[in-house]
N, C-alpha and C. Protein backbone atom coordinates (compact mmCIF):
# COMPACT_ATOMS: atom_id res chain seq x y z
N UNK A 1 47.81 92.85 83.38
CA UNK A 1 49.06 92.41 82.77
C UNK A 1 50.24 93.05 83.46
N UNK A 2 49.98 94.29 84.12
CA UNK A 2 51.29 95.20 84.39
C UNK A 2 51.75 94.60 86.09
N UNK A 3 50.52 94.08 86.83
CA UNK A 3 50.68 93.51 88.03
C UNK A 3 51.17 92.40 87.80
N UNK A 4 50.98 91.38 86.59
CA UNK A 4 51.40 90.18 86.56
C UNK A 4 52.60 90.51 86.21
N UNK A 5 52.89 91.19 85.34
CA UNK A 5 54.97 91.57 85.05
C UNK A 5 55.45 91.95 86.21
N UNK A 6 54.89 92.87 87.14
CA UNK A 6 55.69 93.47 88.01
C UNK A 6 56.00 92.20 89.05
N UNK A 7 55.20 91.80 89.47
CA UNK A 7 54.79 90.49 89.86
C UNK A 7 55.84 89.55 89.93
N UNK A 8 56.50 89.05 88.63
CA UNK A 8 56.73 88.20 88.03
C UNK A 8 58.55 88.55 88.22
N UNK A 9 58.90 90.23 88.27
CA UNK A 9 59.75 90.68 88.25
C UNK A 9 60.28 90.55 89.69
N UNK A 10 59.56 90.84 90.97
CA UNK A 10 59.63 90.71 92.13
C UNK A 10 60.30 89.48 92.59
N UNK A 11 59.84 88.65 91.92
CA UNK A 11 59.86 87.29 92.62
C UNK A 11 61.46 86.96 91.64
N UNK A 12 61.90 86.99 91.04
CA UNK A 12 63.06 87.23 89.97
C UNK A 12 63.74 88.38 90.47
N UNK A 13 63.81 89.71 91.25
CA UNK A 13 64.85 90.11 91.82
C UNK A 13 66.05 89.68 92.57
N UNK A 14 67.34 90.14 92.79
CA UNK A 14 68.33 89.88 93.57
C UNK A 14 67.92 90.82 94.74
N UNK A 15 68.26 90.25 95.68
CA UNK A 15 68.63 91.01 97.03
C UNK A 15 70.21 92.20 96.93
N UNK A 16 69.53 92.78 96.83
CA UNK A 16 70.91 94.17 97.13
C UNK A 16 71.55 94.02 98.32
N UNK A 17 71.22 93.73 99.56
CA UNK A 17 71.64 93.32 101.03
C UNK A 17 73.26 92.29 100.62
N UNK A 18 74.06 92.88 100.82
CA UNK A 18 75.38 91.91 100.98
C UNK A 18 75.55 90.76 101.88
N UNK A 19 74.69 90.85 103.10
CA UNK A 19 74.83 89.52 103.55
C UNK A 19 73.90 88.21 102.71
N UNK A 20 72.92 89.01 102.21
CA UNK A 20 71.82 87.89 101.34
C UNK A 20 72.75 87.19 99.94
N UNK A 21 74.46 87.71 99.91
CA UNK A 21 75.11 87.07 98.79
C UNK A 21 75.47 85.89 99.06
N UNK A 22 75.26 84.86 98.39
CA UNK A 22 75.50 83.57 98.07
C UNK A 22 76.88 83.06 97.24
N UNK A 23 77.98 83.41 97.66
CA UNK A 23 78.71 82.75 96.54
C UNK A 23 79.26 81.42 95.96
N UNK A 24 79.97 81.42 94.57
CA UNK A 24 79.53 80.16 94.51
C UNK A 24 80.74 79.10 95.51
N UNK A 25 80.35 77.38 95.73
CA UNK A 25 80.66 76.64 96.13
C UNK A 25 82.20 76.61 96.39
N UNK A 26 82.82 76.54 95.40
CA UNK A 26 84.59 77.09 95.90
C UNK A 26 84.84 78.13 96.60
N UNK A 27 84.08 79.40 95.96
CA UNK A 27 84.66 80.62 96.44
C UNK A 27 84.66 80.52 98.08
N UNK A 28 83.51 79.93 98.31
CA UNK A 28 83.00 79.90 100.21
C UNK A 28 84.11 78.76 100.57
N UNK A 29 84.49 77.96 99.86
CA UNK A 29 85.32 77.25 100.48
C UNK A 29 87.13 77.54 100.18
N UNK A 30 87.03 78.78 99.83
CA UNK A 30 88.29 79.00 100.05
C UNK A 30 88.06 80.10 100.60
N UNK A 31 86.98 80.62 101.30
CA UNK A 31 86.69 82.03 102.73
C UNK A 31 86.85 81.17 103.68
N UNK A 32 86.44 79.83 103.56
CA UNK A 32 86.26 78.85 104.60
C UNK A 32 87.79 78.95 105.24
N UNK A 33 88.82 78.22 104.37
CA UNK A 33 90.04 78.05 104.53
C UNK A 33 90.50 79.18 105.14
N UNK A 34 90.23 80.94 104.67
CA UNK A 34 90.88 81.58 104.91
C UNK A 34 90.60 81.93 106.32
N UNK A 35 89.54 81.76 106.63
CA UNK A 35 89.19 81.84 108.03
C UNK A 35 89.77 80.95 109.28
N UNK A 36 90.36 79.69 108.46
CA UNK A 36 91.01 78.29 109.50
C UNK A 36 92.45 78.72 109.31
N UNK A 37 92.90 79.76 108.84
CA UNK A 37 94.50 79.64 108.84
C UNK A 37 94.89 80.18 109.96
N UNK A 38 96.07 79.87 110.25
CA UNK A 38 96.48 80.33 111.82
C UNK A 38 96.73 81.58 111.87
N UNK A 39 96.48 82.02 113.16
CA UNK A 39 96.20 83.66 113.46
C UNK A 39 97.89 84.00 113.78
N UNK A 40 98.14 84.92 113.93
CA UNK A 40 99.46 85.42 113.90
C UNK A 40 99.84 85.38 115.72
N UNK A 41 100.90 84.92 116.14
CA UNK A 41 101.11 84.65 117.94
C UNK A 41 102.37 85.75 117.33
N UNK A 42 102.82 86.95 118.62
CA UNK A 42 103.83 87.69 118.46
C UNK A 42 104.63 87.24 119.47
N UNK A 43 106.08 86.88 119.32
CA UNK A 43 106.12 86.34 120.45
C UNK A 43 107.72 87.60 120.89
N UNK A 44 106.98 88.15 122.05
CA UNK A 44 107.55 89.36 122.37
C UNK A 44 108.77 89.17 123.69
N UNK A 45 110.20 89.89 123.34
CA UNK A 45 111.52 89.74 123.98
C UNK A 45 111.15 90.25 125.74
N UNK A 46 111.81 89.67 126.19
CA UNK A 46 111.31 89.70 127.87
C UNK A 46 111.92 91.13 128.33
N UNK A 47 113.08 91.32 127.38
CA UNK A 47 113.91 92.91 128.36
C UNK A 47 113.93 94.02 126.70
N UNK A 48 114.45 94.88 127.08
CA UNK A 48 114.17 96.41 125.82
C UNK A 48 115.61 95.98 125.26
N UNK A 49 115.55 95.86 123.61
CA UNK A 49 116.60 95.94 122.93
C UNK A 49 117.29 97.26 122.71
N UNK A 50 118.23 97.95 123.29
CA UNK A 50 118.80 98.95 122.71
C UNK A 50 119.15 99.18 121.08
N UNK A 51 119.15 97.99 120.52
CA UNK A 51 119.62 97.90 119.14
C UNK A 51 118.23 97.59 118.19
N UNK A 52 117.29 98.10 118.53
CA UNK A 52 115.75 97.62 117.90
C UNK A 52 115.43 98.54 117.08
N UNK A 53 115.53 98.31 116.10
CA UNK A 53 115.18 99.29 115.17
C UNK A 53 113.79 100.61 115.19
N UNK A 54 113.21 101.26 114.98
CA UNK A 54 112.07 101.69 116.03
C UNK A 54 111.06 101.58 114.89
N UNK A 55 111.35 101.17 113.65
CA UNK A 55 109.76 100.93 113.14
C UNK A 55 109.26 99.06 113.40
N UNK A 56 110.53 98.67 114.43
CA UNK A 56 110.32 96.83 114.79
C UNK A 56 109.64 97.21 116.02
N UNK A 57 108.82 96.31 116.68
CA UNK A 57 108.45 95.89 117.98
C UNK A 57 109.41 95.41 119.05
N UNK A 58 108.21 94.75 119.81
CA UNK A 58 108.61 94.12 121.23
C UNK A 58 109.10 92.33 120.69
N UNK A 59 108.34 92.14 119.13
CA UNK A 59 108.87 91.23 118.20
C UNK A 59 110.02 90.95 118.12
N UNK A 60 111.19 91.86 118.58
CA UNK A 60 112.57 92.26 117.81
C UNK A 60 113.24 91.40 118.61
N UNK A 61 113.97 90.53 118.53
CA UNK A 61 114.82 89.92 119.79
C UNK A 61 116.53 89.81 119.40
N UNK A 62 117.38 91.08 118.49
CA UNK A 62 118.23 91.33 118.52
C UNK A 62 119.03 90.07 117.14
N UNK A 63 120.07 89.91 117.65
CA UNK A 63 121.12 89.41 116.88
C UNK A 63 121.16 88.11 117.51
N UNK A 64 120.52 87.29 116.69
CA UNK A 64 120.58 85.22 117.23
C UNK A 64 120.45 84.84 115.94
N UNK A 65 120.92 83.70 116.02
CA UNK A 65 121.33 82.24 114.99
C UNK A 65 119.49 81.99 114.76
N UNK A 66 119.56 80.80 113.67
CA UNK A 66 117.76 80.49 113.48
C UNK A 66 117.72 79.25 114.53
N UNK A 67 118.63 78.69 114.69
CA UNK A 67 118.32 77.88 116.08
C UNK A 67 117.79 78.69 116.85
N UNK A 68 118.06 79.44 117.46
CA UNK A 68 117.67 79.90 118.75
C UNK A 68 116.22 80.61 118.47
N UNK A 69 116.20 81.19 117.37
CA UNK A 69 114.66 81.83 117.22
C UNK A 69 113.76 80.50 116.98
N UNK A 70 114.16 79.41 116.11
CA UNK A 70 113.21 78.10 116.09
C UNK A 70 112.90 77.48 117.72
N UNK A 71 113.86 77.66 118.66
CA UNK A 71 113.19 77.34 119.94
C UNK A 71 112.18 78.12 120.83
N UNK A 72 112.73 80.49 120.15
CA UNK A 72 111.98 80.41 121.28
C UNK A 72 110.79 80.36 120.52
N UNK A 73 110.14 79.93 119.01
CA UNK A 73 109.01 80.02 118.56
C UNK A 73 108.16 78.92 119.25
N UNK A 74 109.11 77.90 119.87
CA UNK A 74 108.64 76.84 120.56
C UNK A 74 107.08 75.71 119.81
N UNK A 75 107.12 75.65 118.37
CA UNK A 75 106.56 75.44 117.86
C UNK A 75 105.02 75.03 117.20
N UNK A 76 104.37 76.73 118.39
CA UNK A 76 103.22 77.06 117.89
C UNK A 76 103.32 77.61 116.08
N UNK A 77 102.20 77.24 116.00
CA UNK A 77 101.75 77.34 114.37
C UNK A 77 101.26 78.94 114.37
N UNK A 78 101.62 79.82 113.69
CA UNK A 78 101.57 81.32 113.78
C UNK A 78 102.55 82.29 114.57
N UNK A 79 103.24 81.18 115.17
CA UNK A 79 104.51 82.13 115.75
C UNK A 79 105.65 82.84 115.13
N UNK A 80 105.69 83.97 115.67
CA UNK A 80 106.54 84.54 114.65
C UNK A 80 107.46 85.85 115.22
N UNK A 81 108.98 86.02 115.13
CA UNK A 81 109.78 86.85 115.51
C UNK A 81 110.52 87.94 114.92
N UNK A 82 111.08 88.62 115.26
CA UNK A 82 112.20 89.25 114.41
C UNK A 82 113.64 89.61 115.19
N UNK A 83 114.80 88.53 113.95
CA UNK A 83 115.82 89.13 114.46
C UNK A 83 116.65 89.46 113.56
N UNK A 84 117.55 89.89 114.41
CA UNK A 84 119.17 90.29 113.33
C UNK A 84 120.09 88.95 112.69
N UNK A 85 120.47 89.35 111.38
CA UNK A 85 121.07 88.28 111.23
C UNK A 85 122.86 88.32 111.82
N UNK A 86 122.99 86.82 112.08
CA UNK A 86 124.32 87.33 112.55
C UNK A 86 125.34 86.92 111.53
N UNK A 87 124.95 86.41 110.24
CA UNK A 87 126.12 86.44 109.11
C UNK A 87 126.07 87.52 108.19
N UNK A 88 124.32 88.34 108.41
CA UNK A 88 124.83 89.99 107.75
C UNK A 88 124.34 90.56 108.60
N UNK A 89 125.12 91.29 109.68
CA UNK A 89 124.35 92.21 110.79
C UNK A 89 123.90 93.63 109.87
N UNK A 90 123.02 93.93 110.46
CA UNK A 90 122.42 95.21 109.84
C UNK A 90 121.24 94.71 108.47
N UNK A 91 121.23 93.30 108.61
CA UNK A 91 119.51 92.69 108.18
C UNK A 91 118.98 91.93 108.96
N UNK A 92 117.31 92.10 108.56
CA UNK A 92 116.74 91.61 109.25
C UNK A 92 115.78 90.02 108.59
N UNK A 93 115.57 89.44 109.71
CA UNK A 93 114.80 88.07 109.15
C UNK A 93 113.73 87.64 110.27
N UNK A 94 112.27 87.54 109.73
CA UNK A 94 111.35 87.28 110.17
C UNK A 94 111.20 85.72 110.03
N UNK A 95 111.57 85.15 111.62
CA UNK A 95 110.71 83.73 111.77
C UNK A 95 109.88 83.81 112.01
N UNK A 96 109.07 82.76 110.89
CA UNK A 96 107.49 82.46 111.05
C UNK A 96 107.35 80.94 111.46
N UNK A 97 106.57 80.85 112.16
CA UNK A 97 106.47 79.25 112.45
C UNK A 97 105.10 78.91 111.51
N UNK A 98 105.26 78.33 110.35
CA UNK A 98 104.21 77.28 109.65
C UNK A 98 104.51 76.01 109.27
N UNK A 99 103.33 75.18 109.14
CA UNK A 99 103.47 74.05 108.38
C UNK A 99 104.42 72.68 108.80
N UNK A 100 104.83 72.45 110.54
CA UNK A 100 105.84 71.97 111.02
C UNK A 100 106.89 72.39 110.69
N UNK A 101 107.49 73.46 110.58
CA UNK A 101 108.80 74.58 110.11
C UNK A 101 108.84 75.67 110.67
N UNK A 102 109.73 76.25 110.95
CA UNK A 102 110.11 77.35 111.11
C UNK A 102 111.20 78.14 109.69
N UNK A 103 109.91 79.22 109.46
CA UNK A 103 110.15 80.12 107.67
C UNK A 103 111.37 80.85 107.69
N UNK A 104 111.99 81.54 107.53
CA UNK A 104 112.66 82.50 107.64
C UNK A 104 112.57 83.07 106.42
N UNK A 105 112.52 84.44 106.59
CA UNK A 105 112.04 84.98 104.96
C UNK A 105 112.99 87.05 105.50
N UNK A 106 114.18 86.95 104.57
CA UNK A 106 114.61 88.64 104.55
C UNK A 106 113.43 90.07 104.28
N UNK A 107 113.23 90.49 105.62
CA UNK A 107 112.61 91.13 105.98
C UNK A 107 113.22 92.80 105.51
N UNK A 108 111.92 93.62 105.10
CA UNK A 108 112.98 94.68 104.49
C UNK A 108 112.10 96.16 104.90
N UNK A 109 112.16 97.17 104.90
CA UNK A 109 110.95 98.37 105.36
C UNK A 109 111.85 99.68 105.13
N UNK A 110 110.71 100.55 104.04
CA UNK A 110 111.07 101.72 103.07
C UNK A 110 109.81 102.85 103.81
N UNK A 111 109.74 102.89 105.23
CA UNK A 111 108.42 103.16 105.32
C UNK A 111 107.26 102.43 105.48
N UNK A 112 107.38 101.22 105.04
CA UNK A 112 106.36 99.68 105.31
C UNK A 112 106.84 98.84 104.97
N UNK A 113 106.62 97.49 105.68
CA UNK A 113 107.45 96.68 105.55
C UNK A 113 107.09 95.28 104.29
N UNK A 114 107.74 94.67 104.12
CA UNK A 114 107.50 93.96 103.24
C UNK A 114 108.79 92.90 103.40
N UNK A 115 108.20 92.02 102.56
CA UNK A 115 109.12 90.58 102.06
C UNK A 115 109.30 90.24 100.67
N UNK A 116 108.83 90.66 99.62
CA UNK A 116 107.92 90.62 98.63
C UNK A 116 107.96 92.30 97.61
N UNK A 117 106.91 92.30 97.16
CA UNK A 117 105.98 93.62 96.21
C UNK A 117 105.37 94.22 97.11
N UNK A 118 104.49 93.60 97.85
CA UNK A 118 103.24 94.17 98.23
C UNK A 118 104.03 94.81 99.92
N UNK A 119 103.78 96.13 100.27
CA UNK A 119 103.79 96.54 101.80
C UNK A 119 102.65 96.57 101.92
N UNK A 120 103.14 96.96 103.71
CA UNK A 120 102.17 96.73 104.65
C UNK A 120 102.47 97.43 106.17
N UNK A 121 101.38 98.28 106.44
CA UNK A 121 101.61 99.05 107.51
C UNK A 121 102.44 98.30 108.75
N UNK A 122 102.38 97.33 108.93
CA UNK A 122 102.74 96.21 110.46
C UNK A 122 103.29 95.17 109.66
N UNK A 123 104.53 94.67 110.46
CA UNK A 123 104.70 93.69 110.64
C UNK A 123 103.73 92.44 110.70
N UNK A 124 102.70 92.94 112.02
CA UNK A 124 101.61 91.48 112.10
C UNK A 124 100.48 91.40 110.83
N UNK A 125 100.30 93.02 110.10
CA UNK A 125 99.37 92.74 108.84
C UNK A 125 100.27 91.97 107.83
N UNK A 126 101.20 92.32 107.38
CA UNK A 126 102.35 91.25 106.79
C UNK A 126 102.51 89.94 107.15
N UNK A 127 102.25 89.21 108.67
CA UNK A 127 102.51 88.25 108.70
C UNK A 127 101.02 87.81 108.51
N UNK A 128 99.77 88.38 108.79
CA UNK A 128 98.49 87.54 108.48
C UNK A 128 98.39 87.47 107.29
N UNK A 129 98.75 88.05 106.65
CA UNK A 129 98.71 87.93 104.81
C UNK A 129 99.14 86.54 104.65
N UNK A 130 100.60 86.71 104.79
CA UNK A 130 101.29 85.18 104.57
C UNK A 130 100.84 84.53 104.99
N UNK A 131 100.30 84.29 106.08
CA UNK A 131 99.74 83.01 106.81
C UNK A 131 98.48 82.38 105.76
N UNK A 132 97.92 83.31 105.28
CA UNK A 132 96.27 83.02 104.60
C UNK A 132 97.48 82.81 103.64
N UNK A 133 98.04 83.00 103.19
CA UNK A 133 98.29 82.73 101.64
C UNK A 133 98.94 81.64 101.72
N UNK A 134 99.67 80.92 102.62
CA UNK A 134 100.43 79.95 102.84
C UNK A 134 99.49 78.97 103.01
N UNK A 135 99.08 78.90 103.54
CA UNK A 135 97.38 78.00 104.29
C UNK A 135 96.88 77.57 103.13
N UNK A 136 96.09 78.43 102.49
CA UNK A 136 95.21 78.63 101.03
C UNK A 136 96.18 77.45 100.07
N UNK A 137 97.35 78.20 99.87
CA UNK A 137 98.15 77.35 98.87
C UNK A 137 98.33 76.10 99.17
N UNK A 138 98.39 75.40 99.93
CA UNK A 138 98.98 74.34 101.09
C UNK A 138 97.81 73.48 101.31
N UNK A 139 96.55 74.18 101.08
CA UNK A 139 95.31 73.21 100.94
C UNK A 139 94.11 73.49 99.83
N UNK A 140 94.52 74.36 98.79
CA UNK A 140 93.79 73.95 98.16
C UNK A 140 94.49 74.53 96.64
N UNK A 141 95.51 74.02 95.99
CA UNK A 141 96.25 74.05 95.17
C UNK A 141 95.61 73.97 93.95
N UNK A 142 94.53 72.83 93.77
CA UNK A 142 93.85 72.55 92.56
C UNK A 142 92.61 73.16 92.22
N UNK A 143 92.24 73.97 93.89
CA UNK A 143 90.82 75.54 94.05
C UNK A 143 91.31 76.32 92.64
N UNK A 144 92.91 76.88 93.26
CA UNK A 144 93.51 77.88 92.97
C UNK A 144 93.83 77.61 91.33
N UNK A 145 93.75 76.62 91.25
CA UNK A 145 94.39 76.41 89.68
C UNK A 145 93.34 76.68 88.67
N UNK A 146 92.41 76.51 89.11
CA UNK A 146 90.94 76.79 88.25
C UNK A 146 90.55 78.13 88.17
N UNK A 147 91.08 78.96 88.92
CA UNK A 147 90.69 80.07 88.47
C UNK A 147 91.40 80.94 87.77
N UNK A 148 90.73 80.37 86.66
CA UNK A 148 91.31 81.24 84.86
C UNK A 148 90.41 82.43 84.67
N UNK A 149 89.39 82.66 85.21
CA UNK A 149 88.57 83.89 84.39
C UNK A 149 87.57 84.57 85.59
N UNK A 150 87.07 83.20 86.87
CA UNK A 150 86.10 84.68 87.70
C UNK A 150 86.67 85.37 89.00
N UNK A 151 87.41 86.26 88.81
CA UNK A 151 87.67 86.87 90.16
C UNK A 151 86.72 86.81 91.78
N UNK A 152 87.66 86.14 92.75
CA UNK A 152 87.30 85.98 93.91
C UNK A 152 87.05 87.45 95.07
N UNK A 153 87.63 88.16 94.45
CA UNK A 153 87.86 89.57 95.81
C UNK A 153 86.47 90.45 95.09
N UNK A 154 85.57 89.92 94.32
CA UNK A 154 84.14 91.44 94.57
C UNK A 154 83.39 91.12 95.63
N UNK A 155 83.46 89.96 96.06
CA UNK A 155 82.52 90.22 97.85
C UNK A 155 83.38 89.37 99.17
N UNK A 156 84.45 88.78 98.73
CA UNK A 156 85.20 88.66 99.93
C UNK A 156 86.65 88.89 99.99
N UNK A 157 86.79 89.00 101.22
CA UNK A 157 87.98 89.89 101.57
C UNK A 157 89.30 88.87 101.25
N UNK A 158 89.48 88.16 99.90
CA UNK A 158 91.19 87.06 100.35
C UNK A 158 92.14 88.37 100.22
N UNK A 159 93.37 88.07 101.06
CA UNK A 159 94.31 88.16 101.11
C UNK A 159 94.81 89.28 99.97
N UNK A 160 95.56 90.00 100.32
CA UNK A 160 96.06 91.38 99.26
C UNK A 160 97.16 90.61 98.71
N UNK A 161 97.96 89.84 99.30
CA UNK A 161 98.86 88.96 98.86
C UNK A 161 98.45 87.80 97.61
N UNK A 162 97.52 87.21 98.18
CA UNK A 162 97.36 86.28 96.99
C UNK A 162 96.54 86.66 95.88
N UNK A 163 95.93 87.75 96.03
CA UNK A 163 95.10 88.02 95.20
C UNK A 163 96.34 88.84 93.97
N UNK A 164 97.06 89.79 94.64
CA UNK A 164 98.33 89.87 93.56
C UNK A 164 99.09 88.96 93.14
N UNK A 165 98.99 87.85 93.18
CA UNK A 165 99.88 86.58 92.70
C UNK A 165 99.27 85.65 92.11
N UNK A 166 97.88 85.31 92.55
CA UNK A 166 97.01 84.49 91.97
C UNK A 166 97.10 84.76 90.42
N UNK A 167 97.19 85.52 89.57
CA UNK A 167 97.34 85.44 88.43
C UNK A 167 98.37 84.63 87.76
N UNK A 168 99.41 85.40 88.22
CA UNK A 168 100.73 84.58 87.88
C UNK A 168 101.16 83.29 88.37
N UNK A 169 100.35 82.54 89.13
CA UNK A 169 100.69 81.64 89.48
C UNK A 169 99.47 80.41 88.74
N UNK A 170 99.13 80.64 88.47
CA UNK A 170 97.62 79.72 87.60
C UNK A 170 98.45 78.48 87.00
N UNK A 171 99.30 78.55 86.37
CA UNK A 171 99.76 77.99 85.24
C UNK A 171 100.84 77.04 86.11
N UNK A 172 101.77 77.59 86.93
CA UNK A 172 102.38 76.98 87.58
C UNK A 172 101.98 76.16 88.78
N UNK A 173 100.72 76.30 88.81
CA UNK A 173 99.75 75.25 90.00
C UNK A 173 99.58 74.18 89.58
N UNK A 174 99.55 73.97 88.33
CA UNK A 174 98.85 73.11 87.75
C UNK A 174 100.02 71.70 87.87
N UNK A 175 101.36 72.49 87.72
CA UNK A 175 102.45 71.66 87.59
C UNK A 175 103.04 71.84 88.37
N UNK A 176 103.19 72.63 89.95
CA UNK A 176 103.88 72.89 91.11
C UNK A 176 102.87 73.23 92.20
N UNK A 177 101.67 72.07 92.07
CA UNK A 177 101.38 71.92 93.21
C UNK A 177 101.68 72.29 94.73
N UNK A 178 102.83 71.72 94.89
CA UNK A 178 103.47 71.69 96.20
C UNK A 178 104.72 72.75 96.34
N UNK A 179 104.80 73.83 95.47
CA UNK A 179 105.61 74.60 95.81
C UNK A 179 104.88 75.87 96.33
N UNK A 180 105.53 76.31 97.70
CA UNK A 180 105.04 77.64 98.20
C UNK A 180 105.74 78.70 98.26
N UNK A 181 105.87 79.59 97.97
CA UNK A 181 106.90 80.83 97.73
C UNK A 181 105.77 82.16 97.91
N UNK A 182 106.73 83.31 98.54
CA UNK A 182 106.62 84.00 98.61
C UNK A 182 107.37 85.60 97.15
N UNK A 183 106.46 86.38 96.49
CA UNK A 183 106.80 86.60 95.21
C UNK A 183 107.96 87.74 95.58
N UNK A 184 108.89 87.99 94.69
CA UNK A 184 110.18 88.52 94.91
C UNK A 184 110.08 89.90 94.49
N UNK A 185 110.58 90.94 95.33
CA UNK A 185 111.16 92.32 94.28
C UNK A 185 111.89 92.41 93.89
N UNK A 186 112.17 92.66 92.72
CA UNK A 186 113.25 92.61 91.45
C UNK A 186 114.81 93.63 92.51
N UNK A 187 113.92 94.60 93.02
CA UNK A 187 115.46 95.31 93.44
C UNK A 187 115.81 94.45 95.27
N UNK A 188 115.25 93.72 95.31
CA UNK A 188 115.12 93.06 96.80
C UNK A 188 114.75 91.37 96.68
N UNK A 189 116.14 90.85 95.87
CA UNK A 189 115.25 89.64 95.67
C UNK A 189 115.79 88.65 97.39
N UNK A 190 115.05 87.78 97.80
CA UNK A 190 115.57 86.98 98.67
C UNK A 190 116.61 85.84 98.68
N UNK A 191 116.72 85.03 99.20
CA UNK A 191 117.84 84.24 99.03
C UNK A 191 117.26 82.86 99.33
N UNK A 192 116.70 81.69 98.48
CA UNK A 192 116.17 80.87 98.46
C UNK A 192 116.90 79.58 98.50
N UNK A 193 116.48 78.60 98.99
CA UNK A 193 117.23 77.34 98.92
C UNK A 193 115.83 76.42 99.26
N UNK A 194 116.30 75.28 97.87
CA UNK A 194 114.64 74.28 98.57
C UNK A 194 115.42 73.27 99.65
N UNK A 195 114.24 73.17 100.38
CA UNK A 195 114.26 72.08 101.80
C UNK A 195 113.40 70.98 101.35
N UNK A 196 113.76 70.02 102.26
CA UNK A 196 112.93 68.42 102.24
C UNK A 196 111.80 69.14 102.64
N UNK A 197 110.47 68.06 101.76
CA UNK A 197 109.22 68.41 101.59
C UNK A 197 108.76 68.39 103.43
N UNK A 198 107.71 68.93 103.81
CA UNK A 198 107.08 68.43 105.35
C UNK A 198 106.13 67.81 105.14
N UNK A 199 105.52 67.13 106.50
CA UNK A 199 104.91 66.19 105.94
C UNK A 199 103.29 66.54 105.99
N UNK A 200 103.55 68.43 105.31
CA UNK A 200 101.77 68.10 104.06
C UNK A 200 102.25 67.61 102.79
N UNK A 201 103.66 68.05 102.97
CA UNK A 201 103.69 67.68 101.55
C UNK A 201 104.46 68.49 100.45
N UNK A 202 104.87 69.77 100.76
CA UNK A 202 104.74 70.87 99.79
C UNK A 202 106.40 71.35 100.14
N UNK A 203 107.00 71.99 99.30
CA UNK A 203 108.11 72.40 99.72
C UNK A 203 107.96 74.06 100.17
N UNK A 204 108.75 74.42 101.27
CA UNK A 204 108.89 75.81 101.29
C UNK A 204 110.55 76.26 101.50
N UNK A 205 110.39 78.01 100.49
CA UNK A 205 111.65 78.37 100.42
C UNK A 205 112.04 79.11 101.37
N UNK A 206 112.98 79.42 102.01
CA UNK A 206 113.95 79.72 103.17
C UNK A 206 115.19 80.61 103.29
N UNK A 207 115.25 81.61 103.84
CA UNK A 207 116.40 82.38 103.74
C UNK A 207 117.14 82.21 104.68
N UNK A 208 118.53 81.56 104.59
CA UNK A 208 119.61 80.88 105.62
C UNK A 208 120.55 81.58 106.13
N UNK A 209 120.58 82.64 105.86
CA UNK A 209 121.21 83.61 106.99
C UNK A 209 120.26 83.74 108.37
């Protein structure tokens, strides 16, 4: 009897091995997604800015209009810069190229940088965040809306970004589908204006300095 229980128990174990985890059907298909979002392109200034702040990069390309950063992003998908603004000098604004657009989002750093709540050692870990979270939102809106109760981050790695927002945003998926935003700090809020939808579909907000 004790061989047939043990037996019986064997064959009814889980695998402890983390690669032997199976998760379920959405969850893999929104690792799926996070894995297809575009990788971050830096697209670095040809001569040394004297005026570069020193926790910015080779990213930094000084004091230009968003025309001129939307050309030199030249409209790879993950491209992304940093310059000065020239209607408030002494801030900064990170173009990101997503989604047929070029983002602009007030860039800010206390020690790490951020756009948002959440820092982040780099600039480029900041911009891969957004990218997965932008991506994610942008294709699978109605994934995201369903998850009322089982947390996605105990065996894969999404995004530090969305995983702090995914809560608060449940409710508003349901009925703002197509809106993508990045979440605000109360003492650092950004400066938003909606734009004509692109053509996935979705609106994104924009800082016009």
């Amino acid at each position: 009897m004790a061989a047939s229980s043990n037996s019986s128990l064997s064959g009814s174990s889980l695998s402890s091995d983390p690669e032997d985890f199976q998760p379920p059907i959405w969850k893999s298909y929104l690792y799926q997604l996070q894995q297809e979002a575009p990788r971050p392109k830096r697209i670095i200034c040809p001569q040394e800015m004297e005026s570069r702040p020193r926790h910015y990069g080779r990213e930094f390309h000084g004091m230009m209009s968003r025309e001129c950063a939307d050309q030199l992003l030249g409209g790879a998908e993950g491209a992304y810069l940093i310059r000065e603004s020239q209607r408030q000098p002494g801030s900064y604004t990170l173009a990101l190229r997503f989604g047929g657009q070029t983002l602009n989002y007030r860039l800010f750093y206390d020690g790490k940088h951020f756009v948002g709540e959440k820092r982040f050692e780099s600039v480029h870990d900041l911009v891969t965040d957004g990218l997965i979270t932008l991506y994610i939102e942008s294709k699978a809106a109605e994934y995201i809306a369903r998850m009322t109760t089982n947390p996605i981050y105990q065996h894969v790695g999404y995004s530090s970004l969305l995983r702090d927002r995914i809560t608060h945003r449940l409710g508003r998926a349901r009925t703002e589908p197509k809106r993508v935003t990045f979440q605000q700090d109360e003492k650092h809020v950004l400066r938003r204006t909606q734009v004509h939808e692109s053509k996935c579909g979705w609106g994104i907000s924009k800082d016009n300095s």
